[in-house]
PDB file of N, CA and C in Angstrom:
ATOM      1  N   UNK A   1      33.906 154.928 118.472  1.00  0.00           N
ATOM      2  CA  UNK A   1      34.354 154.914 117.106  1.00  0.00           C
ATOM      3  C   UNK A   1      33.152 155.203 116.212  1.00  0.00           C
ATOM      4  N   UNK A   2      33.163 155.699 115.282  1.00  0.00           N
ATOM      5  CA  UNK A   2      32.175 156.290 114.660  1.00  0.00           C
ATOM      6  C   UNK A   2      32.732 156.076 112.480  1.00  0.00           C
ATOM      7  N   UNK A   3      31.885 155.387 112.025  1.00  0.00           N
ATOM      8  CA  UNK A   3      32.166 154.978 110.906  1.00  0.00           C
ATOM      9  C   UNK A   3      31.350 155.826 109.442  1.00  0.00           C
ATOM     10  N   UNK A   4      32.284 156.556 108.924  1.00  0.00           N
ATOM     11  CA  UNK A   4      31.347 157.672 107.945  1.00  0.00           C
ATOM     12  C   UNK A   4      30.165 157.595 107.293  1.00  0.00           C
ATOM     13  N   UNK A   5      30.265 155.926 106.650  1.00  0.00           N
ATOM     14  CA  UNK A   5      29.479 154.990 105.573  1.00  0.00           C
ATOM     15  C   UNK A   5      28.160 154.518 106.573  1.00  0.00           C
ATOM     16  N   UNK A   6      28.729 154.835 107.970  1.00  0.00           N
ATOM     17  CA  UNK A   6      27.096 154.017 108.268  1.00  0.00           C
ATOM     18  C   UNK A   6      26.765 155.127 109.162  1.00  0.00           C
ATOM     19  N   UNK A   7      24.997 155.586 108.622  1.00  0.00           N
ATOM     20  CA  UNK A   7      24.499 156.446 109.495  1.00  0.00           C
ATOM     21  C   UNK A   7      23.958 156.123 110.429  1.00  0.00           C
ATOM     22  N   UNK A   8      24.157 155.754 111.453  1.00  0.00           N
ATOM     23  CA  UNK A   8      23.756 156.307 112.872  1.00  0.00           C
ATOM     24  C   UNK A   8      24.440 157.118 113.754  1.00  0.00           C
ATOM     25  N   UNK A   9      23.723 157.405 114.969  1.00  0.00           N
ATOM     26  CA  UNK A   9      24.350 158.396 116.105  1.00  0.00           C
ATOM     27  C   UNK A   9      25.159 157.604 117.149  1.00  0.00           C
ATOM     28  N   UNK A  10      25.684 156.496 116.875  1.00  0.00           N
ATOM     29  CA  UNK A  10      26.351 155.888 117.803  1.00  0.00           C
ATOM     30  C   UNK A  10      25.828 154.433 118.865  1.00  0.00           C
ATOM     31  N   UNK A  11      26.210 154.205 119.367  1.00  0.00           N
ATOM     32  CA  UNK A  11      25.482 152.895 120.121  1.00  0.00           C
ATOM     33  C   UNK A  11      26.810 152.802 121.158  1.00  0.00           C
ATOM     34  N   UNK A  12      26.520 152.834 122.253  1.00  0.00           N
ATOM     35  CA  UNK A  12      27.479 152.015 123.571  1.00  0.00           C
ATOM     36  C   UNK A  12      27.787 150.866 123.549  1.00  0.00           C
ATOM     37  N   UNK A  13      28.687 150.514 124.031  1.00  0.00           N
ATOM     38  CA  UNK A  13      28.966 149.588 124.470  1.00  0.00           C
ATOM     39  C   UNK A  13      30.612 149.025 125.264  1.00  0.00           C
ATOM     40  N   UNK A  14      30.161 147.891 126.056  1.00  0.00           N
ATOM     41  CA  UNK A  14      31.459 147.532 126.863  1.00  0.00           C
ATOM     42  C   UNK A  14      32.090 146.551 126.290  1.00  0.00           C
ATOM     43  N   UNK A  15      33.365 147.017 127.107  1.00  0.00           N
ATOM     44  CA  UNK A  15      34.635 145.684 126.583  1.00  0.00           C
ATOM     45  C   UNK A  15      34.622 144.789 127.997  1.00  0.00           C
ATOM     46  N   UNK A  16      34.638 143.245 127.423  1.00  0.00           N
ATOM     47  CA  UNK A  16      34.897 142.822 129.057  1.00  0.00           C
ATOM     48  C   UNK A  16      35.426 141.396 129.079  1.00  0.00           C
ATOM     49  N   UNK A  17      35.405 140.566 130.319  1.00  0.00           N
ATOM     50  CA  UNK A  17      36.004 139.794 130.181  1.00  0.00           C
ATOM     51  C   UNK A  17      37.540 139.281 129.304  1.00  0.00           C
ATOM     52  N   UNK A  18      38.317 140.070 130.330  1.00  0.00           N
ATOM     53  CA  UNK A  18      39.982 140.299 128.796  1.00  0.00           C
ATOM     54  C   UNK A  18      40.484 138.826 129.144  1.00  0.00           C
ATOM     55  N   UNK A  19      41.055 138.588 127.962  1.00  0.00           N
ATOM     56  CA  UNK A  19      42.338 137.834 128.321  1.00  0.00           C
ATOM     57  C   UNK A  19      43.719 137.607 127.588  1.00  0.00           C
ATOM     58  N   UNK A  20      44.567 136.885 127.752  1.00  0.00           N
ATOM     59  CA  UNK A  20      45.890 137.635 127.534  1.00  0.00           C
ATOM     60  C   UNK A  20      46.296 136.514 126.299  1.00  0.00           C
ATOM     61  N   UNK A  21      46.393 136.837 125.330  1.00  0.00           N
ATOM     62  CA  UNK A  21      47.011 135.586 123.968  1.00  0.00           C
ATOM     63  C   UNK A  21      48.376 135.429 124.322  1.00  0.00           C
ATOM     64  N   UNK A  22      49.146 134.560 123.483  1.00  0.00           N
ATOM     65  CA  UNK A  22      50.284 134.331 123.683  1.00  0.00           C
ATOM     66  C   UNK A  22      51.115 134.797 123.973  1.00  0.00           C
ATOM     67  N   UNK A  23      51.001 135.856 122.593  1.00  0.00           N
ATOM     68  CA  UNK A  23      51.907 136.855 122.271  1.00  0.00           C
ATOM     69  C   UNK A  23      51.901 138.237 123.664  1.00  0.00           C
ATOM     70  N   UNK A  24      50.786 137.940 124.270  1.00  0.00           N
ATOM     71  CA  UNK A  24      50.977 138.616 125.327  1.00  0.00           C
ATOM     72  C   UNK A  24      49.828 139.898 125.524  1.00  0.00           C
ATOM     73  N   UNK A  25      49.367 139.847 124.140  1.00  0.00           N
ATOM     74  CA  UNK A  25      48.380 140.944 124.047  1.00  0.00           C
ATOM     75  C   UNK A  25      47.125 140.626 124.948  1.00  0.00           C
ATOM     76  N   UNK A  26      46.222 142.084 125.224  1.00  0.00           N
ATOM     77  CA  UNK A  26      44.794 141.567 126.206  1.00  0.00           C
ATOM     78  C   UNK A  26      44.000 141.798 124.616  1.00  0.00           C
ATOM     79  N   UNK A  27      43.234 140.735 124.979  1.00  0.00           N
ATOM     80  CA  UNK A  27      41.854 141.074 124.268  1.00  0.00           C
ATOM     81  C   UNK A  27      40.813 140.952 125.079  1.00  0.00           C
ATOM     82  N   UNK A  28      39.370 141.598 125.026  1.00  0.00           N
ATOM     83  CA  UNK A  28      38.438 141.499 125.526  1.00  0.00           C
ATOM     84  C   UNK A  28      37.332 140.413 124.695  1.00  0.00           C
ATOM     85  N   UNK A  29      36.636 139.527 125.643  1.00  0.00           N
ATOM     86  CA  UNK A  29      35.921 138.750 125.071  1.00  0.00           C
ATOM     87  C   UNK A  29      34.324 138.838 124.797  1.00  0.00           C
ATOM     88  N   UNK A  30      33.984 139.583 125.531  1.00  0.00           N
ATOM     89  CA  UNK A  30      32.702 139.599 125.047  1.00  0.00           C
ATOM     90  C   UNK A  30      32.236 141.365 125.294  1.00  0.00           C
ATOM     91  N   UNK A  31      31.391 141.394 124.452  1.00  0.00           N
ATOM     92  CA  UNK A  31      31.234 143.509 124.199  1.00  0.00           C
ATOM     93  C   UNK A  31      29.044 143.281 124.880  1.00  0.00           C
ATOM     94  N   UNK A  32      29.416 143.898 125.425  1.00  0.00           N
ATOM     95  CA  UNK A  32      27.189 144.452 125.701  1.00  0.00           C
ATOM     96  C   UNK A  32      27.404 145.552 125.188  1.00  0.00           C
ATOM     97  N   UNK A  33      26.574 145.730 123.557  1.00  0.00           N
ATOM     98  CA  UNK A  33      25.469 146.796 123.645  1.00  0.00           C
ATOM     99  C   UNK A  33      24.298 147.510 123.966  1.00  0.00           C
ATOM    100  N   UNK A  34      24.164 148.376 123.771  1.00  0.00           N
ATOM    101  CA  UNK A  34      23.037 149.152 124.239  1.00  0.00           C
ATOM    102  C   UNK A  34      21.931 148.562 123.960  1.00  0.00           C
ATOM    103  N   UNK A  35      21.773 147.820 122.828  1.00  0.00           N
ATOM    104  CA  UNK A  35      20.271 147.542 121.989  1.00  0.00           C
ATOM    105  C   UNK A  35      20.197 146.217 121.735  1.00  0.00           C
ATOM    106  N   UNK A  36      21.349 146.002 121.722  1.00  0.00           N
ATOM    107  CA  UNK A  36      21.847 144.188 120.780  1.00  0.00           C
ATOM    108  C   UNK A  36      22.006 143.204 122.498  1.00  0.00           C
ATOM    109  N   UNK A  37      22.047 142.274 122.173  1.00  0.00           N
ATOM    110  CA  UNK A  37      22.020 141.121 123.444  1.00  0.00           C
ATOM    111  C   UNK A  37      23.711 141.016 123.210  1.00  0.00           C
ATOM    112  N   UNK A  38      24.256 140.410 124.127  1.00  0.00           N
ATOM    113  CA  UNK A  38      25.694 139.708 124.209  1.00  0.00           C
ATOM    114  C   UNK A  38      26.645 139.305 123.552  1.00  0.00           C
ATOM    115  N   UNK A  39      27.769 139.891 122.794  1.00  0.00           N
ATOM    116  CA  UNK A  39      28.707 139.067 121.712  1.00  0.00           C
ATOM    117  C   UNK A  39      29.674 138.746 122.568  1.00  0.00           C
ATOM    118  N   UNK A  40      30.067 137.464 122.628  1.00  0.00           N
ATOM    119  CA  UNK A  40      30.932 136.660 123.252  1.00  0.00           C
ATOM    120  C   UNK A  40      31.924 135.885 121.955  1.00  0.00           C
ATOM    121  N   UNK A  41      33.225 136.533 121.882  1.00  0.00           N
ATOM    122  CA  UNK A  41      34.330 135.603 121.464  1.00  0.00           C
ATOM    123  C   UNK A  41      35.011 134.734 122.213  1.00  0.00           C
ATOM    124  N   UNK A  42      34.940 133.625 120.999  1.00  0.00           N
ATOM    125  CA  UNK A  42      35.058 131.832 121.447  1.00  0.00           C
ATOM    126  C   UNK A  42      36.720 132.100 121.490  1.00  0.00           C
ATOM    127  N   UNK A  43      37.330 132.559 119.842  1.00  0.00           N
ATOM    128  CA  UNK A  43      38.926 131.783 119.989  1.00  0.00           C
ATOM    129  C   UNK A  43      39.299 133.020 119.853  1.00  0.00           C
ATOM    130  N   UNK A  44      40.501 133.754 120.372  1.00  0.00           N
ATOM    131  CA  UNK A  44      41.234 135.017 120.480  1.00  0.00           C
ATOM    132  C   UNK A  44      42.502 133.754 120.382  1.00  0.00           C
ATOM    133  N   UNK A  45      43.386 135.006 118.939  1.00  0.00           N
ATOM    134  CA  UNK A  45      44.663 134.580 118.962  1.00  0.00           C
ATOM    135  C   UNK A  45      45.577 135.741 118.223  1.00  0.00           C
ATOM    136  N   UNK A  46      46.526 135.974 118.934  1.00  0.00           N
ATOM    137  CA  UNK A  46      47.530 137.123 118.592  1.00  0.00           C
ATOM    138  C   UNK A  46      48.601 136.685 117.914  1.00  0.00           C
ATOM    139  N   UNK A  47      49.098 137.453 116.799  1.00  0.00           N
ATOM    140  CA  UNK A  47      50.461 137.304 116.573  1.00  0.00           C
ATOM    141  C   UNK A  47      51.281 138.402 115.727  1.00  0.00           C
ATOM    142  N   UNK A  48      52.214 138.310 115.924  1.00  0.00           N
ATOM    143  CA  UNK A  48      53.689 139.516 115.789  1.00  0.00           C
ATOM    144  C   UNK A  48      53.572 139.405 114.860  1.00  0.00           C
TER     145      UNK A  48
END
């Protein structure tokens, strides 16, 4: 994904650790970037 307002050339990164909310949706919990250390989400919650 690439955002107009902010210049850079991009940065990697993974989706991982999914899990499934109520409603049934996956979310992924924690993303590794390329440059940045570990973001790990605590509370995932879905709704219709």
């Amino acid at each position: 994904m690439t955002v107009p307002s902010i210049k850079t050339l991009g940065v990697t990164a993974t989706w991982e650790d999914w899990t499934t909310a109520e409603s049934g949706i996956l979310f992924p919990t924690s993303h590794t970037f390329s440059s940045e250390p570990k973001l790990s989400i605590i509370t995932v919650k879905g709704y219709n």
